[in-house]
Every structure is written in C-alpha cells, then in structure tokens.
Protein backbone atom coordinates (compact mmCIF):
# COMPACT_ATOMS: atom_id res chain seq x y z
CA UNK A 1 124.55 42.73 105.51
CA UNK A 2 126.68 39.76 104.04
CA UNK A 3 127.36 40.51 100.28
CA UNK A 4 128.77 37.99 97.81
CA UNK A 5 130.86 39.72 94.96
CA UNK A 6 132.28 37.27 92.01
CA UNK A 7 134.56 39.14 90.08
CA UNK A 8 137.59 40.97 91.34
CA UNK A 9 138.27 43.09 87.93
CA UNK A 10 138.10 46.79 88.07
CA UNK A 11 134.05 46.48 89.20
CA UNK A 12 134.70 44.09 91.35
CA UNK A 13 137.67 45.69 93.17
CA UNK A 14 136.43 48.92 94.00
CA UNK A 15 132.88 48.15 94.85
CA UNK A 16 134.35 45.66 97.38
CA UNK A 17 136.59 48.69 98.78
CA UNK A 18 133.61 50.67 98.91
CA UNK A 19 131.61 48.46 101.06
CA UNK A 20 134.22 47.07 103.54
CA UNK A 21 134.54 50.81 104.33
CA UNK A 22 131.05 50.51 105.48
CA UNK A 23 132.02 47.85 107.71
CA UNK A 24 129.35 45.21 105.37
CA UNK A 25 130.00 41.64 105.67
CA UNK A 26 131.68 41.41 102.50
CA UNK A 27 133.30 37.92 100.51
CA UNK A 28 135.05 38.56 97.09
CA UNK A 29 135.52 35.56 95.17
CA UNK A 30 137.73 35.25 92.05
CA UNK A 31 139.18 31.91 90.19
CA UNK A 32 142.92 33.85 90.12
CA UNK A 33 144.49 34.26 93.90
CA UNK A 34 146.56 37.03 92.46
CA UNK A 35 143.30 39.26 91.97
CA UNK A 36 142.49 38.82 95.58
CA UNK A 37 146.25 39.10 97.40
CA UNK A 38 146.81 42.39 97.58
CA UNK A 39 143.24 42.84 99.61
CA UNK A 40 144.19 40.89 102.21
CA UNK A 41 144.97 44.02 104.35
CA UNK A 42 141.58 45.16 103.91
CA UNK A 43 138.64 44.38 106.08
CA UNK A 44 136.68 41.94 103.87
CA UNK A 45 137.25 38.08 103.03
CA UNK A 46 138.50 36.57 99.65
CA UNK A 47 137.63 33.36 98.39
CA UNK A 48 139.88 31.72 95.60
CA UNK A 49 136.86 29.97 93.44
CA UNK A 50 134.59 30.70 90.41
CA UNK A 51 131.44 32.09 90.71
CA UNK A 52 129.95 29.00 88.51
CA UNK A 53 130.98 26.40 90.48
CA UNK A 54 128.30 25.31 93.12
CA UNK A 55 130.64 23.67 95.60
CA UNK A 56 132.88 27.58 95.75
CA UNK A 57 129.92 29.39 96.36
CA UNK A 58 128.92 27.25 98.92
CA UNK A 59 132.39 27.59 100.56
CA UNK A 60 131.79 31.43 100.11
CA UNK A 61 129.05 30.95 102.00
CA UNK A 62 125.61 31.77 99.52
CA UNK A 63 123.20 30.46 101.63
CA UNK A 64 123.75 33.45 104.26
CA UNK A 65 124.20 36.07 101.76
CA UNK A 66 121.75 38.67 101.36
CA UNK A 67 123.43 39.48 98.30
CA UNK A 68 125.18 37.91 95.51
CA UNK A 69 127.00 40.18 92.78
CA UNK A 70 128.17 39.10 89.71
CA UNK A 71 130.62 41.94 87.83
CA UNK A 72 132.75 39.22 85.85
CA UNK A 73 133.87 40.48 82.44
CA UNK A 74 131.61 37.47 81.12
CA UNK A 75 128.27 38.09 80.46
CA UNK A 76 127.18 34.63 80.66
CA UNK A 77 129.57 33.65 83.33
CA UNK A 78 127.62 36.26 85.62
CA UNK A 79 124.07 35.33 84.32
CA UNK A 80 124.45 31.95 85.90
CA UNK A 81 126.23 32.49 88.63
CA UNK A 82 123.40 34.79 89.62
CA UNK A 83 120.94 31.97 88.57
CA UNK A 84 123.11 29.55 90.77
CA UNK A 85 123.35 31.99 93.58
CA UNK A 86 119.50 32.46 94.00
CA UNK A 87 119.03 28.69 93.86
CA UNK A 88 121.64 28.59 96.48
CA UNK A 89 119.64 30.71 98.94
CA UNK A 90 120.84 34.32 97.99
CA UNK A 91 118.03 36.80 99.31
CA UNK A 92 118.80 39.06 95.99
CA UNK A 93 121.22 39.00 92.96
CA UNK A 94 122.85 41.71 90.53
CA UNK A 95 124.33 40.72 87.11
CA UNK A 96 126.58 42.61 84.82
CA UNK A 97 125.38 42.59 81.54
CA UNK A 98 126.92 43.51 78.20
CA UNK A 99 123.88 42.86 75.92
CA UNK A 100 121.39 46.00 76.64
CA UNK A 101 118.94 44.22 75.02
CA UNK A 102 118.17 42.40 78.40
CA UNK A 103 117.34 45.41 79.89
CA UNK A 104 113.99 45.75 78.02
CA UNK A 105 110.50 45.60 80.60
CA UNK A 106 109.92 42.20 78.98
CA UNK A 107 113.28 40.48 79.72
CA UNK A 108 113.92 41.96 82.96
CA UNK A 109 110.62 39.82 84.19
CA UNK A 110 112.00 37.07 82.36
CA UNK A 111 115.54 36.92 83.79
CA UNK A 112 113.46 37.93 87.40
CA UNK A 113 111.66 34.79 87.32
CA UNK A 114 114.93 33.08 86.45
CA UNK A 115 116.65 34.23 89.90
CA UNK A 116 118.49 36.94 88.06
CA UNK A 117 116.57 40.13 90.28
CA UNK A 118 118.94 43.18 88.25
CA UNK A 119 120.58 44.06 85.51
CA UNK A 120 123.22 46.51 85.29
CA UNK A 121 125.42 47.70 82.08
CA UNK A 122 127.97 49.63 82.41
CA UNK A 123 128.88 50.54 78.90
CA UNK A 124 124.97 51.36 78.39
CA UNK A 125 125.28 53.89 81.66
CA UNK A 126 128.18 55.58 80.19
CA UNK A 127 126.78 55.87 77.12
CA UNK A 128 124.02 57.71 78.38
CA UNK A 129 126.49 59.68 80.28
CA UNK A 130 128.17 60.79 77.25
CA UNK A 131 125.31 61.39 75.52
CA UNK A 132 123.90 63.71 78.39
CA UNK A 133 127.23 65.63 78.07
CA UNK A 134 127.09 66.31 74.31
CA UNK A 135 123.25 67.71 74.60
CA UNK A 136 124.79 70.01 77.57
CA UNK A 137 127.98 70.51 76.48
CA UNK A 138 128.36 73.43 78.76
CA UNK A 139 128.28 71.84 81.92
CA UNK A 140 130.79 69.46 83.19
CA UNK A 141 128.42 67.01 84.69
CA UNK A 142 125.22 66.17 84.16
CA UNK A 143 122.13 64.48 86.56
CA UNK A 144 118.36 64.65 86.71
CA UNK A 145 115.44 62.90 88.01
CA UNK A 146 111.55 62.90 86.67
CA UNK A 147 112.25 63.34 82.94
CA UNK A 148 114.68 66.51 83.78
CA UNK A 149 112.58 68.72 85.61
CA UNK A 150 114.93 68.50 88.57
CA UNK A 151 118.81 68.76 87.65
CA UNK A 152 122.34 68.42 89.07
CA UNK A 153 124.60 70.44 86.59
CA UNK A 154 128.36 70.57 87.27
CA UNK A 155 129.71 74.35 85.96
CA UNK A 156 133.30 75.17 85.68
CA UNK A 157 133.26 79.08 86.94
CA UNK A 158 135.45 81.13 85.19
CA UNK A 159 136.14 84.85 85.95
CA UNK A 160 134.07 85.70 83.31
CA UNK A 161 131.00 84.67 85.23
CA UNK A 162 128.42 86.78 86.76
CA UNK A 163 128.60 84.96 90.70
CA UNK A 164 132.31 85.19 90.43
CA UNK A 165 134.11 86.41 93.67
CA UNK A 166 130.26 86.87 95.28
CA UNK A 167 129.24 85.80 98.64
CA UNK A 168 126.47 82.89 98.54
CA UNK A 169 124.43 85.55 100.91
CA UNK A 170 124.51 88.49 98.47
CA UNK A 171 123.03 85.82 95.74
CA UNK A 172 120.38 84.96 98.42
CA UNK A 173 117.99 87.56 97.39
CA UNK A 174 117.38 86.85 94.17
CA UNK A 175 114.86 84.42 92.83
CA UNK A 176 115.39 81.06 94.75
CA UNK A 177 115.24 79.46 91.11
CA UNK A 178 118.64 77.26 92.16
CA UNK A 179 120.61 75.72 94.88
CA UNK A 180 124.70 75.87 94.99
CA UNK A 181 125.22 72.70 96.90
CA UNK A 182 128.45 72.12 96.59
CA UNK A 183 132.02 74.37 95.26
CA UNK A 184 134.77 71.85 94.18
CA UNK A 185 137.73 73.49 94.79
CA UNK A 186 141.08 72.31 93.95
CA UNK A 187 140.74 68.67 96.01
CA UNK A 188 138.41 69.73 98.40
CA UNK A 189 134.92 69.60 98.04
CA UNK A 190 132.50 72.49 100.35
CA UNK A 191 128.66 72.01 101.17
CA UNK A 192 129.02 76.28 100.98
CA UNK A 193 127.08 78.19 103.56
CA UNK A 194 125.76 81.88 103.00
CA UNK A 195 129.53 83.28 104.17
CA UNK A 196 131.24 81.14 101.46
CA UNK A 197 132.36 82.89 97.69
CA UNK A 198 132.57 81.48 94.49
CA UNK A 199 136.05 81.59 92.84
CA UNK A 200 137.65 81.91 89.20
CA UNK A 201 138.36 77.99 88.73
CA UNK A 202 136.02 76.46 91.07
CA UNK A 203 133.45 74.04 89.78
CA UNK A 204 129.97 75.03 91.12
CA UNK A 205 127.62 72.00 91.80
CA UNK A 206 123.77 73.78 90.78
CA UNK A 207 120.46 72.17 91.82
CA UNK A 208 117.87 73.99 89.24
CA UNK A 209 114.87 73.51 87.08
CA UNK A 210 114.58 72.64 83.39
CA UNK A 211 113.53 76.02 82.65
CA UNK A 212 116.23 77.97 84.38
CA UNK A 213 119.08 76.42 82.45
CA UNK A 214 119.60 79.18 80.49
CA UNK A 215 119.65 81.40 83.13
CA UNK A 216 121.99 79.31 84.76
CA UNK A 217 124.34 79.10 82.04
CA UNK A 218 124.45 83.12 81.43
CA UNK A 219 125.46 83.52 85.24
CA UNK A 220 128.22 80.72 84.73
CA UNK A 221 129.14 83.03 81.87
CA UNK A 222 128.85 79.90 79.30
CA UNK A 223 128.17 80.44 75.89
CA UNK A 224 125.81 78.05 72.94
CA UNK A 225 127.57 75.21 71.64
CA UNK A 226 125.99 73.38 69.58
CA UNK A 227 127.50 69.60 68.29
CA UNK A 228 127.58 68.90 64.71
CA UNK A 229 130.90 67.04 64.06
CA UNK A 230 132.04 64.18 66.75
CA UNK A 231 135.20 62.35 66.22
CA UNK A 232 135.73 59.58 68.78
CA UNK A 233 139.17 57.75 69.52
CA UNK A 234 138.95 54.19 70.27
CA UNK A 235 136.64 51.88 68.96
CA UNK A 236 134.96 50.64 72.47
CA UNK A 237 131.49 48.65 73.19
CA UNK A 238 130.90 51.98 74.93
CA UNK A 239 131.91 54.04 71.41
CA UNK A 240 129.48 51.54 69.70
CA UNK A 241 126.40 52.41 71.98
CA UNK A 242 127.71 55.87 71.58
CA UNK A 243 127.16 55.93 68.30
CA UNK A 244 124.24 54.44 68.35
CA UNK A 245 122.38 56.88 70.43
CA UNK A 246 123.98 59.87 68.98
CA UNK A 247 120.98 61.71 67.09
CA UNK A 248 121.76 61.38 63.02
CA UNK A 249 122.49 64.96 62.17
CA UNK A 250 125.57 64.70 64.43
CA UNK A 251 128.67 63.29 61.78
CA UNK A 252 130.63 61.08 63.53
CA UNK A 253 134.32 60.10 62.66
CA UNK A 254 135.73 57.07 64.46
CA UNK A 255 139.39 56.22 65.18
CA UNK A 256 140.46 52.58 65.66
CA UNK A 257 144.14 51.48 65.42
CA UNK A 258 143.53 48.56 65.30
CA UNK A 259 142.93 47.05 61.27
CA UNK A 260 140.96 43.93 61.75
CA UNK A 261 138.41 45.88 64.52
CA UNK A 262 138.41 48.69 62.35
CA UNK A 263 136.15 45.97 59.96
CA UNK A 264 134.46 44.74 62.11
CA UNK A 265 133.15 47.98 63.71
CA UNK A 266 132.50 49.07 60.56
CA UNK A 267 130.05 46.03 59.68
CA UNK A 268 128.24 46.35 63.48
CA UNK A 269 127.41 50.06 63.33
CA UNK A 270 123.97 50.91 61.92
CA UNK A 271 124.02 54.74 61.74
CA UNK A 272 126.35 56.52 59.03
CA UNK A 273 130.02 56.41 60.76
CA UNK A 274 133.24 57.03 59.37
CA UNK A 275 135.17 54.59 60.64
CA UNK A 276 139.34 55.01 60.20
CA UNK A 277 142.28 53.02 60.73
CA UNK A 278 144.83 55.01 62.23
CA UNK A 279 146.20 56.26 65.45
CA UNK A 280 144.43 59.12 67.17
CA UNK A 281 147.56 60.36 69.06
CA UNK A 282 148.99 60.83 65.72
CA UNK A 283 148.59 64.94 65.28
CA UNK A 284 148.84 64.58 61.91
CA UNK A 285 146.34 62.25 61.28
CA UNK A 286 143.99 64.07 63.19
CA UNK A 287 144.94 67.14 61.31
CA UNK A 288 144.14 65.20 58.06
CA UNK A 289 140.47 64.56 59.56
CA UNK A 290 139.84 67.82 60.08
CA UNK A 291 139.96 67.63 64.28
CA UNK A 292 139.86 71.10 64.03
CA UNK A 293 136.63 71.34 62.52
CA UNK A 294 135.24 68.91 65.11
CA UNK A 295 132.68 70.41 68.32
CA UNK A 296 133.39 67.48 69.87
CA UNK A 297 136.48 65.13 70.93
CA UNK A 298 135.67 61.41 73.24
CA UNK A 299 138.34 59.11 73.85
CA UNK A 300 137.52 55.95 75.24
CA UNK A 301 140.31 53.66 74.70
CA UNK A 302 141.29 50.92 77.60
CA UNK A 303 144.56 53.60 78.27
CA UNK A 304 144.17 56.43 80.82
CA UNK A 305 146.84 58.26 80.37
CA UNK A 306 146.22 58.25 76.18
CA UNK A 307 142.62 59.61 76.43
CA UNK A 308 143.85 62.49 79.07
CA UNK A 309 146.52 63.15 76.89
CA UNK A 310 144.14 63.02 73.13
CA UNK A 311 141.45 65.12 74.84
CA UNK A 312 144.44 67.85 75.90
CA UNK A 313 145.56 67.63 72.43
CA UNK A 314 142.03 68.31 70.71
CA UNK A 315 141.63 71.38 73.01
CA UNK A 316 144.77 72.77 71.60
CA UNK A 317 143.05 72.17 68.13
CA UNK A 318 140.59 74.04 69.49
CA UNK A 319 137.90 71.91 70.07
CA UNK A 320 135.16 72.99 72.45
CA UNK A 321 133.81 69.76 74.10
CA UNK A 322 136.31 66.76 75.35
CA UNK A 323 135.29 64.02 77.07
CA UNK A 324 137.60 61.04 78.12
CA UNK A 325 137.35 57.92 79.73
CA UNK A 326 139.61 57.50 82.94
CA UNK A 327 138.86 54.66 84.55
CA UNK A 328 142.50 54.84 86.86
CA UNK A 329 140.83 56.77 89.75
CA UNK A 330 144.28 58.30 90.73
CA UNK A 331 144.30 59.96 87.21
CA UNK A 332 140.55 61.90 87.50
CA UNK A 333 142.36 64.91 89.40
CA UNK A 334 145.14 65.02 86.96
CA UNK A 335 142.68 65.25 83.96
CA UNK A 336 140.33 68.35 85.96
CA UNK A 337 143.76 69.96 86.67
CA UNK A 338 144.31 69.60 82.56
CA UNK A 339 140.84 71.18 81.83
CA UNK A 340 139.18 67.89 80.42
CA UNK A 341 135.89 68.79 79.86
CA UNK A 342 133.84 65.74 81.30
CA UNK A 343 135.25 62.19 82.99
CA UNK A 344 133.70 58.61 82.26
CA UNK A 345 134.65 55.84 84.93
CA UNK A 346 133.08 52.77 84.85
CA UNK A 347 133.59 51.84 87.97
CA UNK A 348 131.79 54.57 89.46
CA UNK A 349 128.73 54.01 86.95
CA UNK A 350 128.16 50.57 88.24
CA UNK A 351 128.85 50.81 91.87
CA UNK A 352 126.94 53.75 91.96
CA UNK A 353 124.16 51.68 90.26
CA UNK A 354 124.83 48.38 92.74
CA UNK A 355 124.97 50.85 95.48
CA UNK A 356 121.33 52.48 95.92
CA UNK A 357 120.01 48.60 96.86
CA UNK A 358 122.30 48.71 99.59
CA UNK A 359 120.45 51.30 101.23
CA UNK A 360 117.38 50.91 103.73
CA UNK A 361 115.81 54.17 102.51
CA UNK A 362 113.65 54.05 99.43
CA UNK A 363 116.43 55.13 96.99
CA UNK A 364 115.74 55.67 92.97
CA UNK A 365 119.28 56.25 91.99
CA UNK A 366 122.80 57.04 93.12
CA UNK A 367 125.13 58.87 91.59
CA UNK A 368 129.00 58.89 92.49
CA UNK A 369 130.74 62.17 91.39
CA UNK A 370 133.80 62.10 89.89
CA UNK A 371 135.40 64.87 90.53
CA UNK A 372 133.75 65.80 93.74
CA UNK A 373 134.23 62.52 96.05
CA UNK A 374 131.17 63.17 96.63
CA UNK A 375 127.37 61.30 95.91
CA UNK A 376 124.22 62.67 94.86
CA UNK A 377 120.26 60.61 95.22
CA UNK A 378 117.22 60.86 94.90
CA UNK A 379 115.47 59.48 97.85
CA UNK A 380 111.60 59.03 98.54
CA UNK A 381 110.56 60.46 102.12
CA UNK A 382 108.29 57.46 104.24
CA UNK A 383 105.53 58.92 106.23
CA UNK A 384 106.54 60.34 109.77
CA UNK A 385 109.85 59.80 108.78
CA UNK A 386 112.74 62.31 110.40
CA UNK A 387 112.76 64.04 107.40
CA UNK A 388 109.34 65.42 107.54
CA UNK A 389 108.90 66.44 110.58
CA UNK A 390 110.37 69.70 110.87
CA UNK A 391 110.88 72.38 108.68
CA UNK A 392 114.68 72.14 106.67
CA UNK A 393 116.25 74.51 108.81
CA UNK A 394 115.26 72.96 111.82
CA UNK A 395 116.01 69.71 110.92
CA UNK A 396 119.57 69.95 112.30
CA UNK A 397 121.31 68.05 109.25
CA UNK A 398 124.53 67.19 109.37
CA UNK A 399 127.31 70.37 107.97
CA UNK A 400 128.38 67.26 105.24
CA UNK A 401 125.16 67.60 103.30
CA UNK A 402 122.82 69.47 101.49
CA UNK A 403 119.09 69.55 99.80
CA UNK A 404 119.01 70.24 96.82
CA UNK A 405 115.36 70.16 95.45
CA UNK A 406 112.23 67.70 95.16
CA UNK A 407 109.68 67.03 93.33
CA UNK A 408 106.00 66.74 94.79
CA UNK A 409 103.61 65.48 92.80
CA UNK A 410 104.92 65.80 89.64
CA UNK A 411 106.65 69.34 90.06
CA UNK A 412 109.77 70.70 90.98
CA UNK A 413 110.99 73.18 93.45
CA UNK A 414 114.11 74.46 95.17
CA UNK A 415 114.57 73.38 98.37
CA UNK A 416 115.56 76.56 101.25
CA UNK A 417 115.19 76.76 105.28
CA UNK A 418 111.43 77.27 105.46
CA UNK A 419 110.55 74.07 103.04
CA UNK A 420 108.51 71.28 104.98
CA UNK A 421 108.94 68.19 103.18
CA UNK A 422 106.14 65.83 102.61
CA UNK A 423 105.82 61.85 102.58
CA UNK A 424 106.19 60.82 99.13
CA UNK A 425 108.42 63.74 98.23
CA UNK A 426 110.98 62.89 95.96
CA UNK A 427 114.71 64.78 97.12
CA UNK A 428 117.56 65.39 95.55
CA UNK A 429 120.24 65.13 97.93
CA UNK A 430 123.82 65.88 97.62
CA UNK A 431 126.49 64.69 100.23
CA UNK A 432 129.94 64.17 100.96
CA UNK A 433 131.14 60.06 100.64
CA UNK A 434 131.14 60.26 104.40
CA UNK A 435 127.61 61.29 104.93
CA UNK A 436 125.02 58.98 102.77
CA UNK A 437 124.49 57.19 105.51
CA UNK A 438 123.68 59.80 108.19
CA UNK A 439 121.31 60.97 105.36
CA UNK A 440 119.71 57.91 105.16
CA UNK A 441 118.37 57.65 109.10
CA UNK A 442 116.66 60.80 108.00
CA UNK A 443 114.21 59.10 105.26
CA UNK A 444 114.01 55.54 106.20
C-alpha cells in the first residue's frame, strides 16, 4: 500500500515509523528538510514540499497513493491538502482536525463529498480519554466497545489484592465473568497462560462485562473514589475540551502561567472554571489552592518531564487520581515506574485512530497501549473466515495474542477454549505490536 503523509511533526513522525516497520510504501513530505533528515536511515521516502502545493504532491507521487494523510499542525493547511490530494487521484484521505465541530454526522458527509473521507482530532480523543479515566478512576486504562458492555480495564495489582501471587489456573474455576489477557510487568508485556501468577506491582490487562466491574475492582483490591474537585495544570486545547465535557458538579481549578492565555481561557470556557495565573510546579501555590483537597490532578502542558514531575508532586499531597500528558515516548516507562496514575500521548491516539483503515479486516477501532507496547481491536468476523471455523482452542493462534470477549448480537460474553465464534461477531482482541497482523489473516 503506498501512503502519502504531509506533516512530519510529532503525528507525522511516528505514524511514518510505524508503517515503514510494516514494510508499506510510505512518502513523508514536509516544507522543512530538517524534519525529514534524520529519517533518512529508515525504510521510507521523504519529500521536501508542502502538502498544498499541487506540483509537490505530484512529485510525491498522489496519483499512485492509496492514501493521503494530512497531520499538519494547521487545520486548514490539512483540509485542503486532503481536498487537493483526492482531486489528485488519492484512493482515500485522512485530515487532522482541531475544530470538533466537523466531526458532527452532518459535516462529516459534507467534508466526504468534498474529497475529505475522515476526520480525526486528537485533542477531542484525549479528551475522551481523560474523561474515561476520571469516571474510572480506579483503573489505569480504560477501553470498551458497544456502549460499554464489553471492556478493556488496565488494574495496577497491589499486594493487597485478592489474585495476588495466584496461578491463572487456580482462578480458572470460578465464574468465567473475565479474561486476564495480558500482565505488564516491569518492560515486558505476557499474553499469561494458566501456569502464569499475578504479582504485587504488575498491571493486569482485564477483559469483563459492565456488570462485573465491581467485582473486578474488589479482587484488584481497589477502593470508591469518587471526583469532586479537579485542578488541571496547563491551559491546553485538550484542557479546554476537558473542561468542557467534565460533568458540572465536578469544580474545576485551572493553572495557566501564562497571563495573557490565562484571559483568554477564561473568556472561551463555558462551564464554571477557576482559572489562575500562576505556576503549577510552584508547591506553594498549589498549597494555596488547596491541591490537597483535590481527587484529582491532570497536567497537560507541552513539557514531559513537568507533567511527570507535577503529577508525582500531587500524589505526595495526597491526591488519589493523576493523570499526565507524556507525549516523549521514551518518558511513558519512567512515569509507570513513578506511579502516575494514567498516560495521555497524542501520538498514539491518532495513529491508533489512522491505523484501523490500514487494515484489510473489518476493523471498528484500534487502540495502542501505552504502557503495554501492545494494541487492542475490535474486529468484525466475515463469513467462513479462519476465525470461525474452529472452536478457540483449536484455532492454533499465535502465543502473541489473546481473545478477549465479543459481542453477538447485541450481548457480551467472555471468550474461553470451547467458544465458536460466529460471522458478524464483534471481538475484542488484544495483541502484542508484533502480532496485529497475524491476527488479521484470521478475520479477513
């Protein structure tokens, strides 16, 4: 497949990475050669031009491409290029969008008929991200498909927890009312078999139903918490959409340093904010605000190594729930070893996004974890496809992946050995980054 990406920013950059490692056709085009020199050692082809200008996408070579991607920090800039692209003979194009407001039924035909076939937003994504991680705050990450009643809950074990130092096999017994499909441990991730134990410190990756979370959460040996007081460092589109969606019984304290934005944030947001001017690494100040008092800590400045560093100092206040945006990929094990509750990337919200129309199975979403280098979708099973041939444990699948669940006809059930998935099943799998796709040859 010959994809066209314009933009080599952050996006850009790492969903190009991700690709060429797939060994896709792949042509990154940026107007500033410096952006593109250091990938020359990699296995994909840079082009020095802007993704506007009809003659440089032509040199990129658009009328071949069977997909054009435009992850530009400009809004516009990637709305017509996409526009330009399609005119140009791309089979399919992907915009990155700022303004969520395009994502609406009515718009998305709209821009469709315009040659602009997706939308993505990254800020909205993590938005919802965050929000998912404040109404769970228990959990360290957060997925589900068909309105919850299939879920993907990260749990940080602690030896307080009832499956503590068990076996998998001895919890094989019980009710099969969950699926452990995956033990982060230190930097290696396990798709556990029956003779693997769960450990003080591990983070346990559950498959479950919406009506066993609280059974889940008493054998992770997690207590309530319930969010009433937010503050949030950094005054971010995503901290806007943030506080948009955050329900209005929450109180919400924001933190910009910077003066002139903190006025200007204060005359865009439409829900009751407290919006300061001041420093959030300053422990005074956030003594003064009462961080103490706070359920909930999120740092989403543009700097790393400050929101690692503010979320480590709020859980020394005591807070319960810290979430921090690290978008420096290097830095994601350095905040889990530092107990930060839940990670934000961008990067990994939008090529997991860009990445499910890449595959030839019929994909709903992607997810890319984290913490886990690892990837978790929901796939659709085709009739007579490999998948539903055989019974799971006679399938043969490869020791990189697992099944988590599916829904069938509108219900959800755990997956084990003896389930015979159907066409039109929907499955959550979860896999290792090397395995989607071996995975995939068994739905398409």
């Amino acid at each position: 497949m010959r994809i066209i990406i314009g933009g080599a920013g952050e996006v850009g950059t790492h969903l190009s990475k991700l690709l060429s490692r797939e060994q896709q056709d792949i042509v990154l085009m940026d107007p500033d050669e410096e952006k593109l020199n250091f990938l020359n050692n990699m296995e994909m082809m840079t082009v020095e031009g802007k993704p506007t200008s009809i003659a440089d996408l032509k040199a990129a070579g658009i009328k071949q491409a069977d997909m054009f991607i435009a992850v530009t920090p400009e809004e516009s800039t990637n709305m017509t290029a996409c526009m330009l692209a399609h005119t140009l003979g791309a089979k399919r194009t992907i915009a990155r969008i700022e303004n969520d407001e395009y994502l609406l039924p009515r718009n998305l035909e709209f821009f469709s008929q315009l040659g602009v076939d997706s939308l993505i937003c990254p800020e909205t994504l993590a938005a919802e991200e965050i929000e998912n991680a404040l109404r769970q705050p228990w959990t360290r990450q957060w997925w589900d498909i068909a309105d919850e009643r299939l879920i993907l809950l990260g749990v940080k074990i602690r030896k307080n927890a009832e499956i503590v130092d068990k076996y998998l096999y001895e919890l094989g017994n019980e009710n099969r009312f969950y699926h452990i499909v995956a033990i982060k441990r230190n930097r290696q991730t396990i798709i556990p078999r029956g003779s693997d134990r769960i450990l003080d410190g591990d983070m346990a990756y559950f498959s479950t139903t919406k009506d066993q979370l609280e059974t889940i959460k008493k054998l992770a040996g997690k207590d309530d918490i319930h969010i009433n007081k937010v503050m949030i460092m950094g005054g971010s589109r995503i901290a806007l959409k943030v506080c948009e969606r955050l329900p209005h019984n929450i109180d919400v304290k924001l933190l910009e340093l910077d003066k002139e934005k903190s006025y200007r944030l204060a005359e865009k947001v439409s829900r009751n904010v407290m919006i300061i001017n001041g420093d959030a690494r300053n422990t005074d100040l956030l003594v003064q605000e009462n961080i103490k008092n706070c359920d909930a800590f999120i740092a989403l400045t543009g700097n790393s190594e400050a929101n690692i560093l503010a979320c480590v100092a709020a859980k020394n206040f005591g807070v319960v729930k810290t979430i921090a945006e690290v978008e420096n990929l290097d830095y994601i094990q350095m905040a889990e070893k530092l107990d930060i509750g839940s990670i934000i990337n961008k990067k990994l919200i939008a090529s997991s996004h860009i990445y499910r129309f890449l595959l030839q199975a019929d994909v709903s979403t992607v997810k890319f974890l984290a913490f886990a280098n690892a990837e978790v979708a929901e796939l659709v099973a085709r009739f007579d496809s490999k998948i539903t041939r055989k019974p799971v444990k006679d399938l043969r699948l490869p020791q990189d992946m697992t099944l988590g669940g599916l829904i069938r006809e509108g219900k959800a059930q755990i997956i084990d050995g003896n389930t015979q998935i159907q066409a039109g099943d929907h499955v959550l799998v979860f896999c290792l980054n090397t395995a989607m796709r071996k995975i995939e040859d068994y739905f398409k």
